[in-house]
Protein backbone atom coordinates (compact mmCIF):
# COMPACT_ATOMS: atom_id res chain seq x y z
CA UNK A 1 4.94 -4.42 -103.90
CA UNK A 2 5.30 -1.26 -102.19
CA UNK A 3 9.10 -0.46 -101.63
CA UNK A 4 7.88 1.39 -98.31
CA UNK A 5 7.05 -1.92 -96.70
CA UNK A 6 9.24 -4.06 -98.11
CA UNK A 7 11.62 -6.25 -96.01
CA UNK A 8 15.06 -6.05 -96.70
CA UNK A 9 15.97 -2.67 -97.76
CA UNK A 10 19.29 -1.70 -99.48
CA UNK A 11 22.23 -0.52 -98.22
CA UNK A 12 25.55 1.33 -98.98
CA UNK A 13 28.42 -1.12 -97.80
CA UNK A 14 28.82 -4.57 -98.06
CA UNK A 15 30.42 -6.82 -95.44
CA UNK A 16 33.81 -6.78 -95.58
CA UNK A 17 34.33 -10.55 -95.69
CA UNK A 18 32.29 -11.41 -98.50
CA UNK A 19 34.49 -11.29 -101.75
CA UNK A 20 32.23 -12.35 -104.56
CA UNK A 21 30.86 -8.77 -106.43
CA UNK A 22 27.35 -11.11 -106.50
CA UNK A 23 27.19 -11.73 -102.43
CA UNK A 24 28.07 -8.00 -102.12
CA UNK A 25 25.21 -6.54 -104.64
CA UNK A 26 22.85 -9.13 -103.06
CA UNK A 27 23.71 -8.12 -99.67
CA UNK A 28 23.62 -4.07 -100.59
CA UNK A 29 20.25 -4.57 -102.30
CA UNK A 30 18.32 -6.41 -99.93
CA UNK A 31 17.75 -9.72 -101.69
CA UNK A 32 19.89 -11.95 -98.90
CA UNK A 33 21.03 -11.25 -95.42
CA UNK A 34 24.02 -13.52 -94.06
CA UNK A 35 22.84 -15.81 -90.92
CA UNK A 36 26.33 -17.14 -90.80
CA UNK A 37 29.45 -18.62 -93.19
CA UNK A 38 27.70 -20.39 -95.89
CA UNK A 39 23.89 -19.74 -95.06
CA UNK A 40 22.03 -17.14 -96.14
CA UNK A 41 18.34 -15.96 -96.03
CA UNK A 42 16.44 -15.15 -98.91
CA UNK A 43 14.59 -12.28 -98.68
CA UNK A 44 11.42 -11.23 -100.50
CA UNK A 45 13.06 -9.64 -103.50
CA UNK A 46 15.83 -12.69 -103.54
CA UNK A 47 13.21 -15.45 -103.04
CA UNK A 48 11.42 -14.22 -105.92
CA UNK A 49 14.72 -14.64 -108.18
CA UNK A 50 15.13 -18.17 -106.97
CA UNK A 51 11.69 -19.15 -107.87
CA UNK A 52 11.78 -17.73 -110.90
CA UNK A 53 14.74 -19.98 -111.51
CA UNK A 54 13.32 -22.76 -109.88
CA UNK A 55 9.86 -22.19 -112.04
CA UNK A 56 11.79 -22.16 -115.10
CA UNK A 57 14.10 -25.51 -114.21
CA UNK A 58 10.72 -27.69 -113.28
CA UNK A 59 9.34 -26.44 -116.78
CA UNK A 60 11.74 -27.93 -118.64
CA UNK A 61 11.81 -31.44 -116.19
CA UNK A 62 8.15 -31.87 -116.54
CA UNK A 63 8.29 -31.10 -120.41
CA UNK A 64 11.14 -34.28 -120.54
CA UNK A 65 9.16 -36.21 -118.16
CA UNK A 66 10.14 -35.28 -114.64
CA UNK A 67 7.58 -35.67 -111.83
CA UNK A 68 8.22 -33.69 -109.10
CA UNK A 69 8.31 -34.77 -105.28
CA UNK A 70 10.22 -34.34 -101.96
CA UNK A 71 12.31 -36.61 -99.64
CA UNK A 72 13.13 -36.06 -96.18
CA UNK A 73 16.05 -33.85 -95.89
CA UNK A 74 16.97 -35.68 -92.13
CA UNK A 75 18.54 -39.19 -92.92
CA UNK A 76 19.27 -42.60 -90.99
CA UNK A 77 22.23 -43.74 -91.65
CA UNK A 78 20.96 -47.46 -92.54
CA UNK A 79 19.97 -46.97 -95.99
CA UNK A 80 23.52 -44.68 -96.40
CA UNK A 81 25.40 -47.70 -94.98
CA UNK A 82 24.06 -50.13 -97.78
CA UNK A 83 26.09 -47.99 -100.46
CA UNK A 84 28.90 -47.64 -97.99
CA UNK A 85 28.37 -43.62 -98.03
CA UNK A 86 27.60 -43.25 -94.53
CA UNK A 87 31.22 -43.21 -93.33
CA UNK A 88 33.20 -39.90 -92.98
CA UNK A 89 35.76 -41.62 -94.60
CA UNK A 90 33.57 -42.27 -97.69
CA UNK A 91 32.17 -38.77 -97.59
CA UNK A 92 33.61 -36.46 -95.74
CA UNK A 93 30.79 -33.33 -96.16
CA UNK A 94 28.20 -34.90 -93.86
CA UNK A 95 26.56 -33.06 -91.13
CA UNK A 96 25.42 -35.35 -88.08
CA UNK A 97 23.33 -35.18 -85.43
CA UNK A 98 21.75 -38.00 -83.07
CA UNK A 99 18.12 -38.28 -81.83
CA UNK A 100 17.49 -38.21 -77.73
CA UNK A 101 17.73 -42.13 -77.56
CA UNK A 102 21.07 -42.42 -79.22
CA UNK A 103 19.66 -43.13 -83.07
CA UNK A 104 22.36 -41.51 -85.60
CA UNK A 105 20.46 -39.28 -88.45
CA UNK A 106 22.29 -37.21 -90.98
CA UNK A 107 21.36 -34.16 -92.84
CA UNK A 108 21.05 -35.20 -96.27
CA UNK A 109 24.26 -33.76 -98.93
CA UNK A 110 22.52 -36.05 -102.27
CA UNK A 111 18.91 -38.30 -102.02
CA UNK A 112 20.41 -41.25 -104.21
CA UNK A 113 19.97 -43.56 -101.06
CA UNK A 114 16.79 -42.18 -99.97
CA UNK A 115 14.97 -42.00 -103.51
CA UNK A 116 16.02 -45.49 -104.03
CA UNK A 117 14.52 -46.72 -101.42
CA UNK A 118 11.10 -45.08 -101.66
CA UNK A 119 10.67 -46.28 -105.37
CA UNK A 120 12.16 -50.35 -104.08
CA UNK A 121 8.27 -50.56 -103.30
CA UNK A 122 7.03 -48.97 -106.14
CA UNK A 123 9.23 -50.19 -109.11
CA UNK A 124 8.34 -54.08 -109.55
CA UNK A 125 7.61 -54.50 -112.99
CA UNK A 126 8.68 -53.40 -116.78
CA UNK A 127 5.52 -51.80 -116.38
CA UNK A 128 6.62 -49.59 -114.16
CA UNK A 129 9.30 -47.86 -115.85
CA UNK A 130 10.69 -45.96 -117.15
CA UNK A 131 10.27 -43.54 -114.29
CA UNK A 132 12.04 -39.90 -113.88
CA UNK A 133 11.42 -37.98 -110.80
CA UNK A 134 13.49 -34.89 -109.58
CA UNK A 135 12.78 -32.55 -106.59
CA UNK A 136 13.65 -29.09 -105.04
CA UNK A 137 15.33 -29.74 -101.80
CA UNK A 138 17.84 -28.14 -99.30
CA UNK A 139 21.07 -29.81 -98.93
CA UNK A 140 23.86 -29.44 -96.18
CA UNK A 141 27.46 -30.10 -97.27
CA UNK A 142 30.32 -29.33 -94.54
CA UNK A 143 32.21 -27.81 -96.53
CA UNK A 144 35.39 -26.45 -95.29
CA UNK A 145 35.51 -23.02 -96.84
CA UNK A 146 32.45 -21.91 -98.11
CA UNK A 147 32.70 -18.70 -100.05
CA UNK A 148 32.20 -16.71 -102.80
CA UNK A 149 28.59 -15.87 -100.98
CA UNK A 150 25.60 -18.16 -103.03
CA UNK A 151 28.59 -19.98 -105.16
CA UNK A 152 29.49 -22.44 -102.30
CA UNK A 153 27.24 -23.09 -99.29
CA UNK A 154 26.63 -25.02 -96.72
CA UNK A 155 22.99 -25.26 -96.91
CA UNK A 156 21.39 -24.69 -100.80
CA UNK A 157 18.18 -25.70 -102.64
CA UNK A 158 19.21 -28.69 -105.37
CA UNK A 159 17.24 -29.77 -107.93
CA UNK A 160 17.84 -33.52 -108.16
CA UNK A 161 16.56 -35.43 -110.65
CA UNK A 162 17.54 -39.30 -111.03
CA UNK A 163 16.34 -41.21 -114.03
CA UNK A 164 15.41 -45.07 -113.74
CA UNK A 165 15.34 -47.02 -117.24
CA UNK A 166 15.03 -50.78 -118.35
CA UNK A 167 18.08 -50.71 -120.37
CA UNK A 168 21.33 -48.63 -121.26
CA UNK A 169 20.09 -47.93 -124.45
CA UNK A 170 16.85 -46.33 -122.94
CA UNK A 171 18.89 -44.47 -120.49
CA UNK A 172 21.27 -42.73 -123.37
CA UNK A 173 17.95 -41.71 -124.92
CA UNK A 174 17.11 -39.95 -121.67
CA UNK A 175 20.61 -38.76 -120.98
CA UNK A 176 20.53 -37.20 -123.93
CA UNK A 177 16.89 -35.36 -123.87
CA UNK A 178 18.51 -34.32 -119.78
CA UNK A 179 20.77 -32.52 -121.87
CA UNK A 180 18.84 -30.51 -124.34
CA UNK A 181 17.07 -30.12 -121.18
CA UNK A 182 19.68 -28.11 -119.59
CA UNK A 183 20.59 -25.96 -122.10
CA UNK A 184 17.10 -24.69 -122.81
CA UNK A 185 17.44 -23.94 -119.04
CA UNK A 186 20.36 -21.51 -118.93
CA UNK A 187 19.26 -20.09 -122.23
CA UNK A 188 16.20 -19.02 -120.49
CA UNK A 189 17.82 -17.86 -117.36
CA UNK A 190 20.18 -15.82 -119.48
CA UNK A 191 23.88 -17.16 -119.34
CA UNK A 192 23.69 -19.75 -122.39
CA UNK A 193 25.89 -18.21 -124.44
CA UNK A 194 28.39 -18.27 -121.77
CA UNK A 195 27.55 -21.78 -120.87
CA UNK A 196 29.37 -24.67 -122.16
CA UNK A 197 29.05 -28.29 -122.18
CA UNK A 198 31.81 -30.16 -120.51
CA UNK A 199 33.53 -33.35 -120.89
CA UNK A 200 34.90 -34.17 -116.83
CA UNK A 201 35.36 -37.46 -115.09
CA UNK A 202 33.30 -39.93 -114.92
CA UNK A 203 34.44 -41.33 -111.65
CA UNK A 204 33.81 -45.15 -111.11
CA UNK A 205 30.53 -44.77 -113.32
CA UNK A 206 31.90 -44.00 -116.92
CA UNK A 207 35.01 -42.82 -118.71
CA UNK A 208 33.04 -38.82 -118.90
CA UNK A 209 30.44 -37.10 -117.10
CA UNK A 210 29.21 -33.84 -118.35
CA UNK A 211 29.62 -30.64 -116.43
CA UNK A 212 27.62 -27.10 -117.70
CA UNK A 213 30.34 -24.50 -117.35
CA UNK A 214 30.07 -20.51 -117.24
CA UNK A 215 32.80 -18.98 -118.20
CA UNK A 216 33.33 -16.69 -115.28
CA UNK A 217 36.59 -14.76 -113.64
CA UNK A 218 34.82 -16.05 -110.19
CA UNK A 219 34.43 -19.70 -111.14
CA UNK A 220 36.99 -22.30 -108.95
CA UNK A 221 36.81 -24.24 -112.08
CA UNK A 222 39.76 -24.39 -114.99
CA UNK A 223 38.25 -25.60 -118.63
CA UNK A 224 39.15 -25.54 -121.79
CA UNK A 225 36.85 -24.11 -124.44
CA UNK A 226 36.41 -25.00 -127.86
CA UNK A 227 33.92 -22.44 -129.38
CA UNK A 228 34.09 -23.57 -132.75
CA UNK A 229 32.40 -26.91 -131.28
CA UNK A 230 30.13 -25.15 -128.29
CA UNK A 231 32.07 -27.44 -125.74
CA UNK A 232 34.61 -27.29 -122.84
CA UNK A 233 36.92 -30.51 -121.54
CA UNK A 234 37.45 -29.33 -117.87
CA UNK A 235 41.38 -29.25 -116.24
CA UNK A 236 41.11 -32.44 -114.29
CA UNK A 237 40.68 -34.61 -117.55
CA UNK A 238 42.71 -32.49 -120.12
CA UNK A 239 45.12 -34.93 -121.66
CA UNK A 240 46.13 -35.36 -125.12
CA UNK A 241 43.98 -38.89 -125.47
CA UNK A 242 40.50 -37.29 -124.06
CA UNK A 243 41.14 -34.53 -126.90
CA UNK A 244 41.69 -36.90 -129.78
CA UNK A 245 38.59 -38.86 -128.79
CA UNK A 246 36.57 -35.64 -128.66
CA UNK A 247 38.13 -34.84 -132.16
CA UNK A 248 39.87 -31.16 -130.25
CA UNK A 249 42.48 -29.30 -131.56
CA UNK A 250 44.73 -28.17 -128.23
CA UNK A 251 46.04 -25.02 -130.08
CA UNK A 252 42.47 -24.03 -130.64
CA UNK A 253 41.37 -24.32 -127.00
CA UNK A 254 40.94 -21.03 -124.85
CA UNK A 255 41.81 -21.88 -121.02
CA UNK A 256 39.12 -20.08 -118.66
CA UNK A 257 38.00 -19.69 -115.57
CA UNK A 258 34.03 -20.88 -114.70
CA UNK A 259 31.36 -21.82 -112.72
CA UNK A 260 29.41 -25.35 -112.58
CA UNK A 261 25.79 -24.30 -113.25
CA UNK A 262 24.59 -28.05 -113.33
CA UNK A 263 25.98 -31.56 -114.06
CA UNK A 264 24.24 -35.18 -115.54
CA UNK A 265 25.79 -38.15 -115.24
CA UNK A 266 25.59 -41.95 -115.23
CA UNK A 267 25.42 -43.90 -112.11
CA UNK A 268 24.38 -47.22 -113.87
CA UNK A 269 23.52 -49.85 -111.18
CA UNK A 270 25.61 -48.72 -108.04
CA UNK A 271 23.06 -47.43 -105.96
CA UNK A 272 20.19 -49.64 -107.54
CA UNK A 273 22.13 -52.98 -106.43
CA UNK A 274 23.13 -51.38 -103.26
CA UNK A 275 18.57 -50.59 -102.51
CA UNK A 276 17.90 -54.24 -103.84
CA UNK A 277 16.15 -52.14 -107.01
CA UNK A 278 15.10 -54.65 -109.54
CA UNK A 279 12.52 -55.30 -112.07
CA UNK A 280 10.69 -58.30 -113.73
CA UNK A 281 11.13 -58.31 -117.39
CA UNK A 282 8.85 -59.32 -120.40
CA UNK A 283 9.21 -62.83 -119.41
CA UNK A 284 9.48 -62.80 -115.76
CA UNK A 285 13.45 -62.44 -114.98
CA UNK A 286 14.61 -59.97 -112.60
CA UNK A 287 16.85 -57.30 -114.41
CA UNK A 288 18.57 -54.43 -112.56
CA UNK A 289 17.31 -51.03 -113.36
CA UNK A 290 19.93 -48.43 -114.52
CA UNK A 291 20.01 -45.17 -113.38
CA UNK A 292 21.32 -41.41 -113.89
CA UNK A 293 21.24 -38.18 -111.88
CA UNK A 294 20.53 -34.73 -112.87
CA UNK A 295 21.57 -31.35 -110.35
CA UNK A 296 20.96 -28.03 -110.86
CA UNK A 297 21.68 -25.65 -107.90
CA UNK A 298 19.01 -22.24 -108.52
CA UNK A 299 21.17 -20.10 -105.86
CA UNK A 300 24.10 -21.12 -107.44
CA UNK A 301 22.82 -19.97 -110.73
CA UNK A 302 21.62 -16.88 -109.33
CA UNK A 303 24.89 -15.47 -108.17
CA UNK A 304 26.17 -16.93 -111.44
CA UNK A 305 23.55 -14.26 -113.47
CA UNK A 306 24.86 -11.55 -111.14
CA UNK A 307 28.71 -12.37 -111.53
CA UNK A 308 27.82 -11.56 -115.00
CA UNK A 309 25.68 -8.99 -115.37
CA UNK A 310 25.63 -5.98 -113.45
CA UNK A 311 27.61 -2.45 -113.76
CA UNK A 312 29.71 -0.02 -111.24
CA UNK A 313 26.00 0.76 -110.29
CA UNK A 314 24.36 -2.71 -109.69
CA UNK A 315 22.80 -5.29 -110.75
CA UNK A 316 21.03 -5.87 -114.07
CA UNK A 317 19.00 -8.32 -114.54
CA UNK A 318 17.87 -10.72 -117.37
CA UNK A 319 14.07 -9.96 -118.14
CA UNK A 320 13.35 -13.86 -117.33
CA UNK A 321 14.40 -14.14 -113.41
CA UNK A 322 14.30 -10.34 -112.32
CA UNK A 323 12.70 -9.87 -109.41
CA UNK A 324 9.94 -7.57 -111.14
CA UNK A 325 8.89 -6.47 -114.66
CA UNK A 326 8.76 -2.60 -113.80
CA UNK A 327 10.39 -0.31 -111.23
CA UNK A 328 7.55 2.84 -111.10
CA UNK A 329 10.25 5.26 -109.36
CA UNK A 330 7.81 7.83 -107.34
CA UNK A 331 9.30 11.76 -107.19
CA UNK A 332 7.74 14.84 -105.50
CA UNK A 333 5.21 12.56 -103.73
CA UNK A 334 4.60 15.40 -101.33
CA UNK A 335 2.81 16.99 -104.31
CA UNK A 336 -0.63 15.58 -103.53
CA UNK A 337 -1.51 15.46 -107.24
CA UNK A 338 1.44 13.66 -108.24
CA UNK A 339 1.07 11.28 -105.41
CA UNK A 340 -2.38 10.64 -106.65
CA UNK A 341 -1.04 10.26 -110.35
CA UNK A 342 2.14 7.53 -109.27
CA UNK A 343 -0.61 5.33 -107.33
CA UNK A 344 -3.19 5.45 -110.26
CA UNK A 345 -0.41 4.10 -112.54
CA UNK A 346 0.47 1.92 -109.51
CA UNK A 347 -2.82 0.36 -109.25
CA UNK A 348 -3.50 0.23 -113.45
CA UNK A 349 -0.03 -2.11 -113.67
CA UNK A 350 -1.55 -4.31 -111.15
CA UNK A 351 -5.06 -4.83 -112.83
CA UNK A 352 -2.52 -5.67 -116.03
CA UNK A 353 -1.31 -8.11 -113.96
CA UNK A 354 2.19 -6.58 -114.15
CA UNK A 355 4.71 -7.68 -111.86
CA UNK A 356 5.61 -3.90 -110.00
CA UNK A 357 7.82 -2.67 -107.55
CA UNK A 358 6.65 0.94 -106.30
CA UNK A 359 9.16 3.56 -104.80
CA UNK A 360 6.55 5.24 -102.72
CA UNK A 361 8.70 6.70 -100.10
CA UNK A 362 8.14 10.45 -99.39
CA UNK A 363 11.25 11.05 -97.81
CA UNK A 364 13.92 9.47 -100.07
CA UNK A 365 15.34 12.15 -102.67
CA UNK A 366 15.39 11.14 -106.40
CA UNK A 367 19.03 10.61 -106.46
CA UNK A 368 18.67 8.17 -103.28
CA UNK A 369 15.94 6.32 -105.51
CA UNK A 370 17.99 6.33 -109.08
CA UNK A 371 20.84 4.73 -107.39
CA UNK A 372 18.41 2.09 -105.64
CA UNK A 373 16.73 1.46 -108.71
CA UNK A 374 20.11 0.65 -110.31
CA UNK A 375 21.57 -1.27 -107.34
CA UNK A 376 18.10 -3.47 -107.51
CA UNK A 377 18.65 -4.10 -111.67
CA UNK A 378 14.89 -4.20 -112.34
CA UNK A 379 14.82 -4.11 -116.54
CA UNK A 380 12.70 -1.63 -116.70
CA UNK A 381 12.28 1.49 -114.86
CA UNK A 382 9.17 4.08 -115.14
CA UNK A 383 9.51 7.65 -113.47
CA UNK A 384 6.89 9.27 -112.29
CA UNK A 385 7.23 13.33 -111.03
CA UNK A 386 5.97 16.86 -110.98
CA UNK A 387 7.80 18.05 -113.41
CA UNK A 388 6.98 15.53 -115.77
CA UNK A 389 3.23 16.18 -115.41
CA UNK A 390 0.79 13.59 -116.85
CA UNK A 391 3.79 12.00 -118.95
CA UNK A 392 6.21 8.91 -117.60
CA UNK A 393 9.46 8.63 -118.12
CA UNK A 394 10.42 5.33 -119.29
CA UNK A 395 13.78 3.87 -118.88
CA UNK A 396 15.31 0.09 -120.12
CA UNK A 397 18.34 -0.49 -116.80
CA UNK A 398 21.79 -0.14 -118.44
CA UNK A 399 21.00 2.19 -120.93
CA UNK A 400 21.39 5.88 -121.22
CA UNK A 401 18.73 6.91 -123.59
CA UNK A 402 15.02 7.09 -121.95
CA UNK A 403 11.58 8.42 -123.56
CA UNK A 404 8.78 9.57 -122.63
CA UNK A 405 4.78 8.39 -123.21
CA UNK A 406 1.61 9.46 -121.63
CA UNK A 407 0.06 7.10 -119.63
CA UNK A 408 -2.24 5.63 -122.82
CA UNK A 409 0.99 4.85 -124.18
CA UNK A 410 2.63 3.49 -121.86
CA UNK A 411 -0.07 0.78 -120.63
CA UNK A 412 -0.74 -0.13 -123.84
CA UNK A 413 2.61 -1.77 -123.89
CA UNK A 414 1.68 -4.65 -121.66
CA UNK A 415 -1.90 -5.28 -123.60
């Protein structure tokens, strides 16, 4: 990519209404633009974060099982109705909208309903399950306040994933496998060391569902973390009975703020009975198939990484999700041999098939392009300039210490 002709470029003032320090470096380095409260656009260098993220979620759902589709995000309200969730008194997030003859259609906040449905005429016999499939979809949720930029929308990408098994005991294997699942995911992404496991309510489905938590001075969220045992119980079901069950010491728990990076829990046969979801057993008698759901929101976790990594001079991304591998930082281009030298290097990262952002402006002075580079966090950066002649200088973002290699060196890195 050629910073030149890049869309979204970076700038030096946020918008004064956006709070979060991640909305404000993604809005200053050109990776989102605001449409309005609680939607944003991703631009190229954003959009290639999220599906990063999203590439490295549906890795670990195939590897447990997962088969990825898409639903309709646009919703009748007959198949809501059946679970009693079409109501505004039921759920009060909905956005609604009617077709030109009248016909009431919703924009969809969850695909429980909808998913359901679909598999009614696919799921018949034992045969047929057990089944797992999960998708990347936008989602529209009324909120009343959304803020904190990418931490609470109105419209988001989920990925849902809703598990359909003969029998509780083959649903706690999957539950379970969900869960390793999960934390392979936010060790990739970066943040699992920050990332805790947490007991919350269960609702109407089960005495605990589990919450993944990053501890975070932006997060609306209040747990309580054990590290001795890697896990969090979160505010709303801190009592002195939940801890003796978990076997927690309350002295030894360290209150926190954090995020909620991605939840699983147990819906058992709520919205299966509600869809007429059954299957024929072994020796023909209809059995009700249990079920579980899965969400991880990528944007969310985005602004999550940012929240907690970046400096007083931007972001700094994990090597995993950053936008690119290298940052080749262009200076005295108006030097036609140097020019010549920054695209050969240019062009020799692309046939290594390395992911490259080049500064190629001509106008922009180096300190204009040092202080992009660090606003944009790209791990690496690689300087190219007059005075550095046929060497590079090679620099790891949020380090002080750089070195130098000729350009044998320096491409032999990436063989």
């Amino acid at each position: 990519m050629l910073y030149s002709s890049m869309l979204g470029k970076t700038k030096k003032e946020a918008p004064k209404d956006e709070e979060s320090i991640s909305a404000q470096l993604l809005l200053r380095g050109g990776f989102i633009q605001k449409e309005i409260a609680g939607v944003y656009t991703f631009l190229p260098l954003g959009y290639k974060v999220l599906q990063k993220i999203i590439q490295i979620i549906r890795e670990e759902m195939n590897a447990i099982g997962g088969q990825e589709m898409l639903l309709g995000s646009l919703q009748g309200k007959d198949i809501w109705e059946t679970s009693k969730r079409w109501g505004d008194e039921e759920v009060d997030v909905w956005f609604k909208t009617k077709l030109k003859n009248g016909t009431e259609l919703g924009l969809a906040f969850s695909h429980e309903e909808p998913l359901v449905n679909v598999l009614s005429k696919e799921i018949k016999s034992h045969r047929d399950l057990p089944l797992y499939a999960y998708q990347f979809q936008n989602k529209f949720r009324n909120e009343l306040r959304a803020k904190g930029g990418l931490l609470r929308t109105r419209e988001f990408i989920m990925k849902d994933m809703y598990s359909f098994d003969k029998s509780e005991a083959d649903f706690e294997i999957f539950y379970e496998k969900a869960k390793q699942a999960y934390i392979k995911v936010f060790n990739r992404v970066g943040i699992g060391e920050k990332t805790y496991l947490t007991f919350a309510s269960g609702g109407s489905f089960s005495k605990f569902s589990h919450e993944f938590q990053t501890v975070c001075s932006a997060g609306e969220d209040t747990i309580y973390v054990s590290k001795e045992k890697n896990l969090a119980v979160n505010k709303e079901v801190f009592t002195d009975e939940v801890l003796q069950e978990l076997g927690l010491d309350k002295k030894s728990l360290e209150e926190v703020k954090a995020v909620e990076v991605g939840n699983i829990f147990p819906l058992k046969t709520k919205f299966s009975d509600a869809g007429n979801l059954k299957f024929s057993d072994k020796n023909g008698e209809e059995q009700k198939v249990i079920m579980g759901c899965y969400g991880i929101g990528p944007s969310r976790l985005m602004a999550t990484v940012i929240e907690l990594y970046h400096d007083n001079n931007g972001m700094v991304w994990p090597e995993n999700i950053a936008p690119f591998q290298i940052h080749l930082v262009g200076l005295n281009l108006e030097d036609e041999t140097t020019n010549k030298y920054a695209y050969e290097i240019y062009n020799k990262l692309l046939e290594a098939k390395v992911d490259v952002l080049f500064d190629n402006r001509v106008d922009a002075s180096a300190g204009q392009k040092f202080a992009d580079a660090d606003l944009i966090g790209i791990p690496t950066r690689v300087v190219v300039s007059k005075k550095l002649g046929q060497d590079l200088e090679v620099k790891k973002r949020g380090e002080e210490s750089s070195k130098q290699l000729d350009m044998r060196g320096f491409l032999g890195l990436f063989k």
